[in-house]
Protein backbone atom coordinates (compact mmCIF):
# COMPACT_ATOMS: atom_id res chain seq x y z
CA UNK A 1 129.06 162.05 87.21
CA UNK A 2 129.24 159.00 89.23
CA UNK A 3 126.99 156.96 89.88
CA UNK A 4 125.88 154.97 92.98
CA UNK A 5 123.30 152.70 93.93
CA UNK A 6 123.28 150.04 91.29
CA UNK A 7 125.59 147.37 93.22
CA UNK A 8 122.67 147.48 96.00
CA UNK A 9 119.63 147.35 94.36
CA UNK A 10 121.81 143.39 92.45
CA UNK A 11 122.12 143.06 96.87
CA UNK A 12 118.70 143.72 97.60
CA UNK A 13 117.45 141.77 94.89
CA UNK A 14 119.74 138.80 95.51
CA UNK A 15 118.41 138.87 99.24
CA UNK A 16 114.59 138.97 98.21
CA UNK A 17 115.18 136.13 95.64
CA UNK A 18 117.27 133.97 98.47
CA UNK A 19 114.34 134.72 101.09
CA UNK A 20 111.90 133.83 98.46
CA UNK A 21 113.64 130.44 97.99
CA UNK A 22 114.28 130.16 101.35
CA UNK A 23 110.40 129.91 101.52
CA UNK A 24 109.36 128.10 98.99
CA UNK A 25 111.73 125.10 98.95
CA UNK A 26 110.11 123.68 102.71
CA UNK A 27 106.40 124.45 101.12
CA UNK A 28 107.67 122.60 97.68
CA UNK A 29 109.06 119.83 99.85
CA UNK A 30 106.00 119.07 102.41
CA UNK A 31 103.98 119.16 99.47
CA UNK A 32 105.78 116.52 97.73
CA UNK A 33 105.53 114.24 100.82
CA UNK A 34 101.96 114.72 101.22
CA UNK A 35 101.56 113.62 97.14
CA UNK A 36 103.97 110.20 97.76
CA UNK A 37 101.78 109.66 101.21
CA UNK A 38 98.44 110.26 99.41
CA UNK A 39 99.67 108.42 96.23
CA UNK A 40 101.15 105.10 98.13
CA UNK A 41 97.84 105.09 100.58
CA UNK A 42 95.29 105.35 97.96
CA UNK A 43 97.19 102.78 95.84
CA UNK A 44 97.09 100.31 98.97
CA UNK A 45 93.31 101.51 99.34
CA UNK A 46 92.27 99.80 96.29
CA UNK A 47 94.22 96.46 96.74
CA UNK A 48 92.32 96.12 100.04
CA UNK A 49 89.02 97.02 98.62
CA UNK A 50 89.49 94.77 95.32
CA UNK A 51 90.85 92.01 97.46
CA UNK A 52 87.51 92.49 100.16
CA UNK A 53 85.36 93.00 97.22
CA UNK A 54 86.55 89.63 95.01
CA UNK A 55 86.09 87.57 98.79
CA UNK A 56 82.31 88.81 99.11
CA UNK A 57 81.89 87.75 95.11
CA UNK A 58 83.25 83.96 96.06
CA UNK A 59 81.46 83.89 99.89
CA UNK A 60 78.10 85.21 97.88
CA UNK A 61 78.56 82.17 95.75
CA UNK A 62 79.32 79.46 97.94
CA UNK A 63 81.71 76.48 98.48
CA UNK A 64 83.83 75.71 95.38
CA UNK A 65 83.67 79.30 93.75
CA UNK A 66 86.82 80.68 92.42
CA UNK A 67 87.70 84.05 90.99
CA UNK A 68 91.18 86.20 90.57
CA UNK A 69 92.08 89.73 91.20
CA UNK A 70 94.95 91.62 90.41
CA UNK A 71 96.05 94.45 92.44
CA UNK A 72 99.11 96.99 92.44
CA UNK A 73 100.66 97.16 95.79
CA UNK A 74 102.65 100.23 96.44
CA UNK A 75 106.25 100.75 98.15
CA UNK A 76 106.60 100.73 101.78
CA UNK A 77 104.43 97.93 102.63
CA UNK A 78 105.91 96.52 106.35
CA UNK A 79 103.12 94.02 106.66
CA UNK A 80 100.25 92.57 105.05
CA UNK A 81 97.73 90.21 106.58
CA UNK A 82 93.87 88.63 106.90
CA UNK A 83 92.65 88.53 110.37
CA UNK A 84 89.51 86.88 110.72
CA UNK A 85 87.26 88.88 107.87
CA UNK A 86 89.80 92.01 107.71
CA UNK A 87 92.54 92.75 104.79
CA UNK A 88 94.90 94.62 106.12
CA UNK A 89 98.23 96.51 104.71
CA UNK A 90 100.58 98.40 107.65
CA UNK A 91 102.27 100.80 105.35
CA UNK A 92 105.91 102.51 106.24
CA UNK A 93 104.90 106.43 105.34
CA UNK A 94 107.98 108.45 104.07
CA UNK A 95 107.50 110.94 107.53
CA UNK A 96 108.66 108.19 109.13
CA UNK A 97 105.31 107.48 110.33
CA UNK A 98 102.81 104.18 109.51
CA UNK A 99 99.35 103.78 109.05
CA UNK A 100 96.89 101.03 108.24
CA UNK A 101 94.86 100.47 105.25
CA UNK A 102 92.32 97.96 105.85
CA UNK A 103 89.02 96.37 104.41
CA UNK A 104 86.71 94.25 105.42
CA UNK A 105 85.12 91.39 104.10
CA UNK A 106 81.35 89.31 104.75
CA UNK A 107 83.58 85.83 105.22
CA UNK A 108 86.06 84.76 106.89
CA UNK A 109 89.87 84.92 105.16
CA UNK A 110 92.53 83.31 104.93
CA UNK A 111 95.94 82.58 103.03
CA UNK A 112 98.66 84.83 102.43
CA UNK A 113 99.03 88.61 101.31
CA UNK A 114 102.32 89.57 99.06
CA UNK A 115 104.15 92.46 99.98
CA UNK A 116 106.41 93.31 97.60
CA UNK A 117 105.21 96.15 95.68
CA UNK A 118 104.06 95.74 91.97
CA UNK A 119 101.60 93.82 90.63
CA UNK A 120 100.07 90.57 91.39
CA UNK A 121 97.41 88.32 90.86
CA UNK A 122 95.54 86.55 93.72
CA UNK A 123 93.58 83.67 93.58
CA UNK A 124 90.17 84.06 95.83
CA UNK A 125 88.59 80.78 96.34
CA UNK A 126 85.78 79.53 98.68
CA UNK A 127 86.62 76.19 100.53
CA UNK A 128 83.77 73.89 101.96
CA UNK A 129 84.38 74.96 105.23
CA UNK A 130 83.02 78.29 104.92
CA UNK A 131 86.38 79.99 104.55
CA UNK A 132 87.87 82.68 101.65
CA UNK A 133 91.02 81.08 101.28
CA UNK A 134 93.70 83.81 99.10
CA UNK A 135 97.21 82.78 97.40
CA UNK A 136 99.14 84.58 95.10
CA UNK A 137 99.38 83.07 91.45
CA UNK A 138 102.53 81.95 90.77
């Protein structure tokens, strides 16, 4: 007796498993971009914040008060500045896109913002002319 039928159920069942991977490797791959973006904004999130946060401690205190922060900055930064009483981090998104993660502080700041991504430690001090002056420690 001979039998037939067993060469294309292996077809069929190649096809499904090629369709089914054919899904799931776009759904596997957008997913992964939305961790990295959520993972790299969030991280740039809390430098701003720590950074804003550690310039209200200083302002609060008054001319000659010091403190230092250390913060993690993530990959991708394209800029990093203080405008007026704003900390802000333009970030390079894997999409292709950019955003802006910014904070915002009581004084006015000044100084310069690293952008290499890693850690650093920044030195938040409050001159006698009313400004938050920031430097990186080196």
């Amino acid at each position: 007796m001979l039998e037939t039928g067993k060469g294309q159920i292996g077809i069929e069942y190649a096809a499904v498993l090629v369709l089914f991977l054919f899904i799931l490797v776009p759904v596997l791959y957008i997913g992964m971009m939305d961790i990295q973006i959520a993972g790299q904004t969030s991280q740039a999130r809390v430098a701003v914040d720590s950074i804003a946060d550690s310039a209200d401690r200083v302002y609060a205190q008054g001319p000659g008060a010091t403190t230092t922060v250390e913060i993690y900055l993530p990959a991708g930064i394209n800029s990093a500045s203080f405008n007026k009483q704003e900390v802000n981090i333009n970030l390079n998104l894997p999409t292709g896109g950019k955003t802006d993660v910014y904070a915002l502080a009581r004084g006015n700041l000044s100084g310069t913002m690293p952008t290499l991504p890693g850690r650093h430690v920044l030195v938040v001090r409050m001159n006698s002319s009313g400004q938050v002056q920031i430097a990186e420690v080196t």
